[in-house]
PDB file of N, CA and C in Angstrom:
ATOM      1  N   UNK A   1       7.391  -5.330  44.948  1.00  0.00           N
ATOM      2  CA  UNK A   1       7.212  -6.244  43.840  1.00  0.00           C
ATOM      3  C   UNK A   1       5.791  -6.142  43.291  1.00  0.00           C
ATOM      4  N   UNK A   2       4.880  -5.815  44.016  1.00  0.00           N
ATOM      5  CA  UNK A   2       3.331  -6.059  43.886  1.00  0.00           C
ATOM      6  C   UNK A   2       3.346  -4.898  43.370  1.00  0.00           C
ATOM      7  N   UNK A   3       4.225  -4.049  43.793  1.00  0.00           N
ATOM      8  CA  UNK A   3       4.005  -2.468  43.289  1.00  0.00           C
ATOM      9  C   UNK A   3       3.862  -2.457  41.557  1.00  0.00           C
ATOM     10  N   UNK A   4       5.136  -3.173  41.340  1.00  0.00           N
ATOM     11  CA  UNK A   4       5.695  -3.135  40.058  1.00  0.00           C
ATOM     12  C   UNK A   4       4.773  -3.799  39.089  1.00  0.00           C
ATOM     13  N   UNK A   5       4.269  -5.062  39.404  1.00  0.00           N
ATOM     14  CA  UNK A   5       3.368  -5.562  38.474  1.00  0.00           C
ATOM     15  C   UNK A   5       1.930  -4.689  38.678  1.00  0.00           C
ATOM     16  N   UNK A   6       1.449  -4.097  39.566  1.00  0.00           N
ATOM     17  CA  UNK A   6       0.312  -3.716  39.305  1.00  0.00           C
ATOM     18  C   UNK A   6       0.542  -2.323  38.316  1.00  0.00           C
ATOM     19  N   UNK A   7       2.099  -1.491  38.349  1.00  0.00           N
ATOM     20  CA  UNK A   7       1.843  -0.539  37.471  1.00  0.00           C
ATOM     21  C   UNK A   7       2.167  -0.544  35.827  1.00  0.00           C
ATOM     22  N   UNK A   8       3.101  -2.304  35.722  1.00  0.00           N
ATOM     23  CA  UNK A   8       2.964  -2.584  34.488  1.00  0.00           C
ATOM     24  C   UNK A   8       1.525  -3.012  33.721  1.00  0.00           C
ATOM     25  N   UNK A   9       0.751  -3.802  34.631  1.00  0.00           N
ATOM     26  CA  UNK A   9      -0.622  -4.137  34.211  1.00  0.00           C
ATOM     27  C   UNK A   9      -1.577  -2.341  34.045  1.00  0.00           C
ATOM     28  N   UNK A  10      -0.870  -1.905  34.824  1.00  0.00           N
ATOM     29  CA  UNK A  10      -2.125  -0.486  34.424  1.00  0.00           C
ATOM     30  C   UNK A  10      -1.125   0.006  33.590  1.00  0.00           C
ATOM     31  N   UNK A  11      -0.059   0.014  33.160  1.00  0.00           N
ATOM     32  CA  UNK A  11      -0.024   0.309  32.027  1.00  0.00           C
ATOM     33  C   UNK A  11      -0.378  -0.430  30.514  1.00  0.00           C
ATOM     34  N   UNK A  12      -0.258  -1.188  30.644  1.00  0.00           N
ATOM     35  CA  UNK A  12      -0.574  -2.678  29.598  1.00  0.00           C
ATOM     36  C   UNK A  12      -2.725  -1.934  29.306  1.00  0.00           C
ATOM     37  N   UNK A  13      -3.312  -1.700  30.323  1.00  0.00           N
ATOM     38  CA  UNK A  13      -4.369  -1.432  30.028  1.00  0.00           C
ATOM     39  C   UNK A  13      -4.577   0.000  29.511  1.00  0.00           C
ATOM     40  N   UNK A  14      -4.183   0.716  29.793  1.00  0.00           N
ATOM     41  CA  UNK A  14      -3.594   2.147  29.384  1.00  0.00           C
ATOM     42  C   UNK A  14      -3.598   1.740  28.069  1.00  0.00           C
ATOM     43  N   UNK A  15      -2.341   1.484  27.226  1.00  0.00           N
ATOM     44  CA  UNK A  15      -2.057   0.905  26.107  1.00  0.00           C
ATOM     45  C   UNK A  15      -3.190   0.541  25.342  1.00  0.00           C
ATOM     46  N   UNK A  16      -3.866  -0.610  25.815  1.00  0.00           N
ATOM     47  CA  UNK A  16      -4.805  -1.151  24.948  1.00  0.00           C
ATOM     48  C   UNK A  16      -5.751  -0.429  24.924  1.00  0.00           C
ATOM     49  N   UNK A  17      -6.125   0.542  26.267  1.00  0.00           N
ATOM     50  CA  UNK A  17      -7.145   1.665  26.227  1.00  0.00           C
ATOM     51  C   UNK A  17      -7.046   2.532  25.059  1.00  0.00           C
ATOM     52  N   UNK A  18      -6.104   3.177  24.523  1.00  0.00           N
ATOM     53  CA  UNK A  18      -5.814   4.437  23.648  1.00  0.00           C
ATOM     54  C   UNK A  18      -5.612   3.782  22.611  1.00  0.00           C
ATOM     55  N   UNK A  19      -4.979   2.539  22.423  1.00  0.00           N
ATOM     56  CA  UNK A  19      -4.973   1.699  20.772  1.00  0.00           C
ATOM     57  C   UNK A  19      -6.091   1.978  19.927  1.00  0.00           C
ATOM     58  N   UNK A  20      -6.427   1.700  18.513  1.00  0.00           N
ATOM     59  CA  UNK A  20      -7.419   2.170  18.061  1.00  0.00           C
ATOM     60  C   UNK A  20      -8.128   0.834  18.095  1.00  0.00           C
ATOM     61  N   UNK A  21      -9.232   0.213  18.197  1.00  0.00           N
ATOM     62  CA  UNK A  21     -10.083  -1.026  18.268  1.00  0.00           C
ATOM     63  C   UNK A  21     -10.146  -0.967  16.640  1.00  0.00           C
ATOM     64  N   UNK A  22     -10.746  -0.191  15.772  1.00  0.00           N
ATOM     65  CA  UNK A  22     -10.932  -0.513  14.603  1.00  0.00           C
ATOM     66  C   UNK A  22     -10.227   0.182  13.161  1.00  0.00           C
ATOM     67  N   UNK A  23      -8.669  -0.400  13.598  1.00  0.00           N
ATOM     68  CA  UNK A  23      -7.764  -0.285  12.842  1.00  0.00           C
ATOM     69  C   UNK A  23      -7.664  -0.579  11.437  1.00  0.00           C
ATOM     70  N   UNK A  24      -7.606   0.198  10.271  1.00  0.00           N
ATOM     71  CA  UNK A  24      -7.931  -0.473   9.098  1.00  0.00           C
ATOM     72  C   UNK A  24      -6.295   0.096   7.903  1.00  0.00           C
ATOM     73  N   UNK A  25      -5.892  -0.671   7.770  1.00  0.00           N
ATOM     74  CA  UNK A  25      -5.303  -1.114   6.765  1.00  0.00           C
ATOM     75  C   UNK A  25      -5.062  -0.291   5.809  1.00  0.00           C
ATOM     76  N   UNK A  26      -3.829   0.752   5.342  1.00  0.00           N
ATOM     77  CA  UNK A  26      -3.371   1.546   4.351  1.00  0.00           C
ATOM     78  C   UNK A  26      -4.244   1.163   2.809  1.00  0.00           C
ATOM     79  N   UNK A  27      -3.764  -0.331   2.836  1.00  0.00           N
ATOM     80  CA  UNK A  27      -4.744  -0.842   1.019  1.00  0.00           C
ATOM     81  C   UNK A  27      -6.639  -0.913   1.025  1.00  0.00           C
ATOM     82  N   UNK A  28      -6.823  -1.243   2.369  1.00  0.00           N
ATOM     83  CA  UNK A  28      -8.526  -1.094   2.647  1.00  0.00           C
ATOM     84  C   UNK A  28      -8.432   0.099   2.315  1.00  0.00           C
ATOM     85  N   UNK A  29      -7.977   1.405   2.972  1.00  0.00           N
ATOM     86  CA  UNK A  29      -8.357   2.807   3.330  1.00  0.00           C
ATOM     87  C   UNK A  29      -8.644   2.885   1.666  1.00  0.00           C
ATOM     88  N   UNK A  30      -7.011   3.098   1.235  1.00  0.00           N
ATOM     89  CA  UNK A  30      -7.076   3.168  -0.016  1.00  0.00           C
ATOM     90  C   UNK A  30      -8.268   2.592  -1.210  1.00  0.00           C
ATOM     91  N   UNK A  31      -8.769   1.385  -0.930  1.00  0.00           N
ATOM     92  CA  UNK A  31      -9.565   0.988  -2.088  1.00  0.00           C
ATOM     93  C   UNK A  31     -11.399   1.949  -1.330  1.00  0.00           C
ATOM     94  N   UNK A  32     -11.634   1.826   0.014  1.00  0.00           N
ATOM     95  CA  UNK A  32     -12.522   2.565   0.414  1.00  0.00           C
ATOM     96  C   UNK A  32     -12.556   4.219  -0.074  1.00  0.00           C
ATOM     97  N   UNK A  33     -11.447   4.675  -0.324  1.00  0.00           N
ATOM     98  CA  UNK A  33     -11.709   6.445  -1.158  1.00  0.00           C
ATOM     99  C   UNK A  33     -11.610   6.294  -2.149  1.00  0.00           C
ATOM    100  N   UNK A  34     -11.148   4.851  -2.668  1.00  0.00           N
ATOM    101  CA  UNK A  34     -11.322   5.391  -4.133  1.00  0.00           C
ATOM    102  C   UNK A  34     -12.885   4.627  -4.684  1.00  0.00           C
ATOM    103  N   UNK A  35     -13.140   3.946  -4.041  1.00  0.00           N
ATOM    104  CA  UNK A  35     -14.847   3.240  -4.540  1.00  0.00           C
ATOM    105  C   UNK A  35     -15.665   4.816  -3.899  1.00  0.00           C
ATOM    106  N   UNK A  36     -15.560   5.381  -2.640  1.00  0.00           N
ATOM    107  CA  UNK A  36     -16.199   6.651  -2.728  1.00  0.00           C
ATOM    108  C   UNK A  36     -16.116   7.604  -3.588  1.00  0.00           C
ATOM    109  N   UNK A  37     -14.706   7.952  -4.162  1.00  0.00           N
ATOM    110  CA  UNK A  37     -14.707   8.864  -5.512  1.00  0.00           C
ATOM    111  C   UNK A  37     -15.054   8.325  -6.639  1.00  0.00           C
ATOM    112  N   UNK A  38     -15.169   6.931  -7.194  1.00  0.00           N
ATOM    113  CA  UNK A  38     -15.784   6.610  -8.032  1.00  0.00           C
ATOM    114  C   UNK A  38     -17.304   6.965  -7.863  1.00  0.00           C
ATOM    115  N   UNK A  39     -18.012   6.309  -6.724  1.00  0.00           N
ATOM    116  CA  UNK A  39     -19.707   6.266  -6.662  1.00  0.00           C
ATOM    117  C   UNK A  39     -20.055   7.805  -6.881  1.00  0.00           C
ATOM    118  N   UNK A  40     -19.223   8.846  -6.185  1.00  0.00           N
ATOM    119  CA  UNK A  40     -19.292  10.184  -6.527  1.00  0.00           C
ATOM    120  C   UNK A  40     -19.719  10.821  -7.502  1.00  0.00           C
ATOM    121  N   UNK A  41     -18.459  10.545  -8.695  1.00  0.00           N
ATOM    122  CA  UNK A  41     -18.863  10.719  -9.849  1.00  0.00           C
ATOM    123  C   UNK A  41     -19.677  10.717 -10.465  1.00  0.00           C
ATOM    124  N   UNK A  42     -20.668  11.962 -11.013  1.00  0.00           N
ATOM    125  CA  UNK A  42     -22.110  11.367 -11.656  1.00  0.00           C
ATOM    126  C   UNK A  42     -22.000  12.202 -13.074  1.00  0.00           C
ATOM    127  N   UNK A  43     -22.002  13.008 -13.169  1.00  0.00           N
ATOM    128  CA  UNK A  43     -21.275  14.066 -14.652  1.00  0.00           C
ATOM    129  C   UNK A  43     -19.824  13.358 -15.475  1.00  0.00           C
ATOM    130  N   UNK A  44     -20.116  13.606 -16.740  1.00  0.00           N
ATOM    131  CA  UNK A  44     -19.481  12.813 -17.766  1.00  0.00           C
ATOM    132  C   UNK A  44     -17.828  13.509 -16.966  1.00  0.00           C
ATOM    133  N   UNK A  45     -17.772  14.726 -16.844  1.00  0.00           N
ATOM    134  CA  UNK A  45     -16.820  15.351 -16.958  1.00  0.00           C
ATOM    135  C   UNK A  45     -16.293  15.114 -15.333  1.00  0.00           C
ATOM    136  N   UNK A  46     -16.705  14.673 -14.360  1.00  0.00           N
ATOM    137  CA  UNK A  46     -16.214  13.896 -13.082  1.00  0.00           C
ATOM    138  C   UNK A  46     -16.317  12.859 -13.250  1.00  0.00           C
ATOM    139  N   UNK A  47     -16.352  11.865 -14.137  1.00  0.00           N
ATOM    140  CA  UNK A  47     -15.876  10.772 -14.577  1.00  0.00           C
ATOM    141  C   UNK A  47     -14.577  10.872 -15.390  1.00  0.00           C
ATOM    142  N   UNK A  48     -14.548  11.681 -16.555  1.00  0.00           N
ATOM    143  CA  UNK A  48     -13.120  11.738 -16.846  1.00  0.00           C
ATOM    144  C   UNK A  48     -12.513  11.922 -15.970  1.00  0.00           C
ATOM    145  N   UNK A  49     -12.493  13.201 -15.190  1.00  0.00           N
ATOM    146  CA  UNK A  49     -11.897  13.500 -14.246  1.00  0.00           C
ATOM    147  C   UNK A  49     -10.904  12.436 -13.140  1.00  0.00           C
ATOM    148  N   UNK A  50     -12.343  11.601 -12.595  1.00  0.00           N
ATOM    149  CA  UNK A  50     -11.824  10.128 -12.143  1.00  0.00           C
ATOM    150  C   UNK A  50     -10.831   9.442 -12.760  1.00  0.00           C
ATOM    151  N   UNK A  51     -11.573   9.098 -14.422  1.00  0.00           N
ATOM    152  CA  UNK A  51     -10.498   8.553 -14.827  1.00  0.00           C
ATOM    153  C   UNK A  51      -9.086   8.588 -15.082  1.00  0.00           C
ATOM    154  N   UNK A  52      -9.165  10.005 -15.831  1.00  0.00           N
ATOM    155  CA  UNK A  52      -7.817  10.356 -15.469  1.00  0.00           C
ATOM    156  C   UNK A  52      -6.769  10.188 -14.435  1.00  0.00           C
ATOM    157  N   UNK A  53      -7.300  10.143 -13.194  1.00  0.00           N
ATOM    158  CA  UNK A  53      -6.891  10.134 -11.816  1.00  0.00           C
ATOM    159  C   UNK A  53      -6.533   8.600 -12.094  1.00  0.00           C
ATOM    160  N   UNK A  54      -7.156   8.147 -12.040  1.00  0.00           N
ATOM    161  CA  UNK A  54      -6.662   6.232 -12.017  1.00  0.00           C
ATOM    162  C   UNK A  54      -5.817   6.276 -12.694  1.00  0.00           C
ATOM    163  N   UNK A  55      -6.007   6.450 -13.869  1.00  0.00           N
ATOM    164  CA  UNK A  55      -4.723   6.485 -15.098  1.00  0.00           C
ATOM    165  C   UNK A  55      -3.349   6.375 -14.759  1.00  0.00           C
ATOM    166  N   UNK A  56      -3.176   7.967 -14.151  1.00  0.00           N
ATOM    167  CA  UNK A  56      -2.135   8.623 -13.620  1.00  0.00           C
ATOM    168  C   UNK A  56      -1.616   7.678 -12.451  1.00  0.00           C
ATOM    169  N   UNK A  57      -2.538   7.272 -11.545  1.00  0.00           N
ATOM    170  CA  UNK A  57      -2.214   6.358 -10.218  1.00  0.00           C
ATOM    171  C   UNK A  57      -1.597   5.260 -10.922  1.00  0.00           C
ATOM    172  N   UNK A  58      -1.888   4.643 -11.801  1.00  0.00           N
ATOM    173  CA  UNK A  58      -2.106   3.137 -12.711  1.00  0.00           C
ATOM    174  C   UNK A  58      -0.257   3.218 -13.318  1.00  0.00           C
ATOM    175  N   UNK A  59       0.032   4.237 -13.986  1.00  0.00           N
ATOM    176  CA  UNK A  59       0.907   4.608 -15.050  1.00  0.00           C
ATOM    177  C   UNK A  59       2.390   4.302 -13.990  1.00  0.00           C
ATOM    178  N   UNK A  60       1.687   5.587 -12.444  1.00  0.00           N
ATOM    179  CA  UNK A  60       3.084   5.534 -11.738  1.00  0.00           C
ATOM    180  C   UNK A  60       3.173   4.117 -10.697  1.00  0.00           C
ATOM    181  N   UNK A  61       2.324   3.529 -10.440  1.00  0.00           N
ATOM    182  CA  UNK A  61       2.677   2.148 -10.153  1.00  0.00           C
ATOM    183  C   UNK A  61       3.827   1.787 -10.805  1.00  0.00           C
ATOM    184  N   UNK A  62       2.849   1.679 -11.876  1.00  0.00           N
ATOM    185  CA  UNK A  62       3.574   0.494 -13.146  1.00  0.00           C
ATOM    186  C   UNK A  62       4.776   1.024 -13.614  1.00  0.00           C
ATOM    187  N   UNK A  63       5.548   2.511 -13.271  1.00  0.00           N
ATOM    188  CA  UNK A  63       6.558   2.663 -13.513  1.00  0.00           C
ATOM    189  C   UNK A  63       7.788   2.612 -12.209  1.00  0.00           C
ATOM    190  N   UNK A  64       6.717   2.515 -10.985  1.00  0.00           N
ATOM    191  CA  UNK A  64       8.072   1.990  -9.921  1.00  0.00           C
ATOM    192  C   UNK A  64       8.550   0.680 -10.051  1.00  0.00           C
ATOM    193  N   UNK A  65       7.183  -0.083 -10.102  1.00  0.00           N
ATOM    194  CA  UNK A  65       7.359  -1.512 -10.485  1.00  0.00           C
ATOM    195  C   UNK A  65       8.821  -1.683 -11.249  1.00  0.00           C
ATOM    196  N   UNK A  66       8.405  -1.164 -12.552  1.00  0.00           N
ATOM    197  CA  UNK A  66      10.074  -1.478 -13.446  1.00  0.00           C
ATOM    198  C   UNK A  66      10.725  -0.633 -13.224  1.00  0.00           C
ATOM    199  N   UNK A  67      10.970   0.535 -12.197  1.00  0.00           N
ATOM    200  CA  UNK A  67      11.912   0.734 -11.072  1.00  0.00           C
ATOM    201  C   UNK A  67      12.691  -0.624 -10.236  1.00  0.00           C
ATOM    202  N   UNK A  68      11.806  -1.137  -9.455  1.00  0.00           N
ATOM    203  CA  UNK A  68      11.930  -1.539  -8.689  1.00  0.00           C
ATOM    204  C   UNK A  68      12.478  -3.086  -9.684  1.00  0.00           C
ATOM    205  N   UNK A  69      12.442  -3.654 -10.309  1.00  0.00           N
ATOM    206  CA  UNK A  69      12.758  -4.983 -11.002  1.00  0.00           C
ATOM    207  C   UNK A  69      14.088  -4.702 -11.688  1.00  0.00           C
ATOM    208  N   UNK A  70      14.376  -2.975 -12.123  1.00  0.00           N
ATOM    209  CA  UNK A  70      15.853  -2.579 -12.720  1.00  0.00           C
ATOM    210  C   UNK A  70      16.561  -2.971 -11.377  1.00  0.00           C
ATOM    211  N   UNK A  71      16.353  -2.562 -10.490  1.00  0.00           N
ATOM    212  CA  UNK A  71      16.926  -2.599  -9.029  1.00  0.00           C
ATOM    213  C   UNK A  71      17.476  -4.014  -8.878  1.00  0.00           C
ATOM    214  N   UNK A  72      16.240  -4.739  -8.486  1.00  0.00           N
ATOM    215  CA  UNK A  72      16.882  -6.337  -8.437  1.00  0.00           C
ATOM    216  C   UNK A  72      17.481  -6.769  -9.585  1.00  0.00           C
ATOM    217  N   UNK A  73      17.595  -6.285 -10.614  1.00  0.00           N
ATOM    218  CA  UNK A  73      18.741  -6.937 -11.614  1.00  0.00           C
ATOM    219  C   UNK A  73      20.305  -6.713 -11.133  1.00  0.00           C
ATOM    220  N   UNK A  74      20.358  -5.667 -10.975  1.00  0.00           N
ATOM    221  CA  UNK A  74      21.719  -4.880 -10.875  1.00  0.00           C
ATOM    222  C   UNK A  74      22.066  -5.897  -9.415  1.00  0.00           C
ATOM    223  N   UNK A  75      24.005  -5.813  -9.544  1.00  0.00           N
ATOM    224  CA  UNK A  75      24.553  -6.291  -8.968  1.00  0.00           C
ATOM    225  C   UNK A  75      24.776  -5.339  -7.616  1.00  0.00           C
ATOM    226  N   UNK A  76      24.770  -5.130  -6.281  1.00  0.00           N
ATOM    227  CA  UNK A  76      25.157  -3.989  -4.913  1.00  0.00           C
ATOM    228  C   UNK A  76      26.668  -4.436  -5.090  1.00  0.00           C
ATOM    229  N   UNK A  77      27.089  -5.878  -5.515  1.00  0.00           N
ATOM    230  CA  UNK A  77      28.221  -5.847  -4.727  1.00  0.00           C
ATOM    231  C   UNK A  77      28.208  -6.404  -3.575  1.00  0.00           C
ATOM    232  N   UNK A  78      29.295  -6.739  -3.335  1.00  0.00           N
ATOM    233  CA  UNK A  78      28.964  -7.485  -1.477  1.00  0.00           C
ATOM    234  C   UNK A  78      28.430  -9.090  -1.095  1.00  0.00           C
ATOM    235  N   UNK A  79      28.058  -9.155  -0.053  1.00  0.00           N
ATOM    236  CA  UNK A  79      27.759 -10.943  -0.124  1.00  0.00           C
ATOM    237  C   UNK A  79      26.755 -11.277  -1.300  1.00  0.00           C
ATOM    238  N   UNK A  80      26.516 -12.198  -1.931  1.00  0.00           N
ATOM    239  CA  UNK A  80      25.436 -13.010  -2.091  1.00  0.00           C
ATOM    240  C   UNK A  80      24.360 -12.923  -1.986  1.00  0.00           C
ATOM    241  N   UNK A  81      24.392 -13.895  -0.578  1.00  0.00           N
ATOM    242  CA  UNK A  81      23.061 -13.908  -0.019  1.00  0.00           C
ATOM    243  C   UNK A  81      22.197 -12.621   0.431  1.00  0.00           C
ATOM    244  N   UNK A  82      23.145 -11.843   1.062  1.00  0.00           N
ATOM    245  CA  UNK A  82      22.077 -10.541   1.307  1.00  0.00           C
ATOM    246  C   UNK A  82      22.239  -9.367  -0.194  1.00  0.00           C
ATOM    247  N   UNK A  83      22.844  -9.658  -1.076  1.00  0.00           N
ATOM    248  CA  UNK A  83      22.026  -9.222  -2.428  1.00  0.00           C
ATOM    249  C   UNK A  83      20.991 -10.259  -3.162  1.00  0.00           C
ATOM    250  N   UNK A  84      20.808 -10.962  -2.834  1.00  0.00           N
ATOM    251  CA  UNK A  84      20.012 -12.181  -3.247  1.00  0.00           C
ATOM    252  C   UNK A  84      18.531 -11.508  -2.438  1.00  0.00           C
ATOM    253  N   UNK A  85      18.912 -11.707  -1.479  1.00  0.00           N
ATOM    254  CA  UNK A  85      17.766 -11.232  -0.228  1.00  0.00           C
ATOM    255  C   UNK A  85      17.172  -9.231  -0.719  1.00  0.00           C
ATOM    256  N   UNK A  86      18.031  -8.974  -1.034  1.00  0.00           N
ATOM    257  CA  UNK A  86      17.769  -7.390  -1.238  1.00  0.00           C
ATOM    258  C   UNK A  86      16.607  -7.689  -2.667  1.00  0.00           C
ATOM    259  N   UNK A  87      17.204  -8.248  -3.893  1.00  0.00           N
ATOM    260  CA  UNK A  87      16.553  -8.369  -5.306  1.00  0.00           C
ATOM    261  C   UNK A  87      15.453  -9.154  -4.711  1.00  0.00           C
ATOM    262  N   UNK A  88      15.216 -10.208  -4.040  1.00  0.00           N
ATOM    263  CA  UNK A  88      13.772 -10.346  -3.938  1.00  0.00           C
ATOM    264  C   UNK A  88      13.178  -9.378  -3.135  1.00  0.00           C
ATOM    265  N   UNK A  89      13.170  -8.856  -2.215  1.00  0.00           N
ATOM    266  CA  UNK A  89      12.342  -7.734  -1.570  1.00  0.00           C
ATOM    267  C   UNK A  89      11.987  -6.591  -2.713  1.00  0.00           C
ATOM    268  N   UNK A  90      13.263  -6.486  -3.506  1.00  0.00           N
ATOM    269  CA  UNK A  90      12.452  -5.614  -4.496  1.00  0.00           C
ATOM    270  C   UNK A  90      11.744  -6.379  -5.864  1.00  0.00           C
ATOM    271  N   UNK A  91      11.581  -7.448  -5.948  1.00  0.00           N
ATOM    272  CA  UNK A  91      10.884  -8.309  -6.798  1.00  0.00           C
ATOM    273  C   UNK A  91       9.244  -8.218  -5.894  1.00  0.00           C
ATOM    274  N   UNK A  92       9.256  -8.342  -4.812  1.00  0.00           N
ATOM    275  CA  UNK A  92       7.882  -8.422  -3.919  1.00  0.00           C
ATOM    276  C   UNK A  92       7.136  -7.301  -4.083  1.00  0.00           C
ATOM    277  N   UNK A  93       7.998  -6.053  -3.834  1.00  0.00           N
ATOM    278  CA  UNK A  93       7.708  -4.868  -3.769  1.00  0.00           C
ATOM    279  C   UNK A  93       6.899  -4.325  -5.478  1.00  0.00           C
ATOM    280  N   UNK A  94       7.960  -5.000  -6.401  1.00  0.00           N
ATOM    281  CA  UNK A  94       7.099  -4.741  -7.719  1.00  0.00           C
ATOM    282  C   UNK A  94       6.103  -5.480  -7.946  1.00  0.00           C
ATOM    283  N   UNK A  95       5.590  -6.588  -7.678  1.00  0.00           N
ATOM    284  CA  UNK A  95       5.163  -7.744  -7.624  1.00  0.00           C
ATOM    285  C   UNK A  95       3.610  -6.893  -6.962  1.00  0.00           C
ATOM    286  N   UNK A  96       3.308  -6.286  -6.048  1.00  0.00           N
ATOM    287  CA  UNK A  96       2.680  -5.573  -5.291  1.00  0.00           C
ATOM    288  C   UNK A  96       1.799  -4.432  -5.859  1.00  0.00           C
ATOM    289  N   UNK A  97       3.036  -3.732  -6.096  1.00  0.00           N
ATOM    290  CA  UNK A  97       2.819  -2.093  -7.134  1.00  0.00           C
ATOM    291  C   UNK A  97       2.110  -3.222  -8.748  1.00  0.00           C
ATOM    292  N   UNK A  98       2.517  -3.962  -9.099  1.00  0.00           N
ATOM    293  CA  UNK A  98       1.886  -4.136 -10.457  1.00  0.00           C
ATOM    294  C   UNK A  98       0.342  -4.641 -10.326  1.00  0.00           C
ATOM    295  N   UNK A  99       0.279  -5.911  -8.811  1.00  0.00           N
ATOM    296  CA  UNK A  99      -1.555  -5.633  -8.655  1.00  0.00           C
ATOM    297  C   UNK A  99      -2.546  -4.582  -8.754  1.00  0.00           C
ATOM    298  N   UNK A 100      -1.762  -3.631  -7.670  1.00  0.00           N
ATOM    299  CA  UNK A 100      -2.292  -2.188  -7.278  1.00  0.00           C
ATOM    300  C   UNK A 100      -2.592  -1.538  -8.552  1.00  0.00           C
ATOM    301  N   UNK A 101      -1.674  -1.327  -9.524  1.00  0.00           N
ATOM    302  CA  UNK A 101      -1.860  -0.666 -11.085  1.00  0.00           C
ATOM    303  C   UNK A 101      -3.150  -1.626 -11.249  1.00  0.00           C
ATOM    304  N   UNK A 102      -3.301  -3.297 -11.270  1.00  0.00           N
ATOM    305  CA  UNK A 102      -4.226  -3.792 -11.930  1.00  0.00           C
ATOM    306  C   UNK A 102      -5.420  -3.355 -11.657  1.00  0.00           C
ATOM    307  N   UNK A 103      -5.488  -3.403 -10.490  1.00  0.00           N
ATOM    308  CA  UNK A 103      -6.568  -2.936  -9.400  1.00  0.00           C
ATOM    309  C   UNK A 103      -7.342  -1.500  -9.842  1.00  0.00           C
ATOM    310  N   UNK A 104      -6.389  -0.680 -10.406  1.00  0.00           N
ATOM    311  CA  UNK A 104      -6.388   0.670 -10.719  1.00  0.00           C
ATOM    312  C   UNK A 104      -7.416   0.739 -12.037  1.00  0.00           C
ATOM    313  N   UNK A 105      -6.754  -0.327 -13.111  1.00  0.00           N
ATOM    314  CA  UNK A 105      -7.308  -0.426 -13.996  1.00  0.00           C
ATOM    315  C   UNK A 105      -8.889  -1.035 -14.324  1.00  0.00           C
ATOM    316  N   UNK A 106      -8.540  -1.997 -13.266  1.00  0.00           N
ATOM    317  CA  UNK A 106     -10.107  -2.714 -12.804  1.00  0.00           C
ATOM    318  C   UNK A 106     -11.125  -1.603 -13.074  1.00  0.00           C
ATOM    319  N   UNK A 107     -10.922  -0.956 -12.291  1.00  0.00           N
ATOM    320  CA  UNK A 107     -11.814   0.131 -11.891  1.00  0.00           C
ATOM    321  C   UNK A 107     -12.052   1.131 -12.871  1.00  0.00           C
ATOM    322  N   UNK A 108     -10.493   1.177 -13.132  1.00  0.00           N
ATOM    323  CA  UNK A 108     -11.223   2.382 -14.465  1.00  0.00           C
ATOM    324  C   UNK A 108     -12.145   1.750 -15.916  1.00  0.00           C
ATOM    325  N   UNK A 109     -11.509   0.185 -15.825  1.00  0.00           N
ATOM    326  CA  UNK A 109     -12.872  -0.067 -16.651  1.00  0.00           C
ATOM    327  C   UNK A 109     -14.274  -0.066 -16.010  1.00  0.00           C
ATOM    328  N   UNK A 110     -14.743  -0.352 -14.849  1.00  0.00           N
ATOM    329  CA  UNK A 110     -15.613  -0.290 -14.472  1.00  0.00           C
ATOM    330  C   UNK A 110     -16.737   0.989 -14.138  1.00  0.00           C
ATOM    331  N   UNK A 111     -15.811   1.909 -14.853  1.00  0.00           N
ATOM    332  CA  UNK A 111     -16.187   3.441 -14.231  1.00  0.00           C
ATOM    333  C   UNK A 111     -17.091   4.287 -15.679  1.00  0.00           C
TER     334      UNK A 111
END
């Protein structure tokens, strides 16, 4: 018995050993390379460059978004409630993608 808990606890520490301590976040990462490729930019023509890039990032947001809102209109069929439940997840999901575009744009005015 003593066996067993001491090799779940060394594993439990194992675990937390190899975990990463300073785990960061897909949307941090994301806004951290793109404030580095902005500060980058110092020539007119790596600024378009940039901009363009946002643009393009900005455009396809904003076109999953009303992807994603055609989606929750439409009927699956089937219960109710879990098409009810499906159209808001994709209401959240656009809801999300249309900050991210804002976010996009933020920046490209700021650039």
């Amino acid at each position: 018995m003593k066996i067993n808990r001491l090799i779940s606890v060394i594993s439990l520490l194992g675990f937390f050993a190899t975990s990463a301590v300073f785990a960061v976040s897909e949307e941090v990462e994301d806004q951290l390379l793109e404030k580095a490729i902005v500060e980058s930019a110092v020539t007119k023509e790596q600024k378009t460059a940039v901009g363009n890039y946002l643009k393009a990032i900005a455009q396809q947001k904003t076109a999953r978004a009303e992807e994603l809102r055609e989606l929750a209109r439409r009927s699956t069929g089937g219960k109710f409630v879990a098409s009810n439940v499906q159209s808001q997840k994709y209401l959240k999901q656009a809801q999300t993608l249309e900050k991210e575009a804002q976010r996009y744009q933020s920046v490209l005015g700021n650039l």
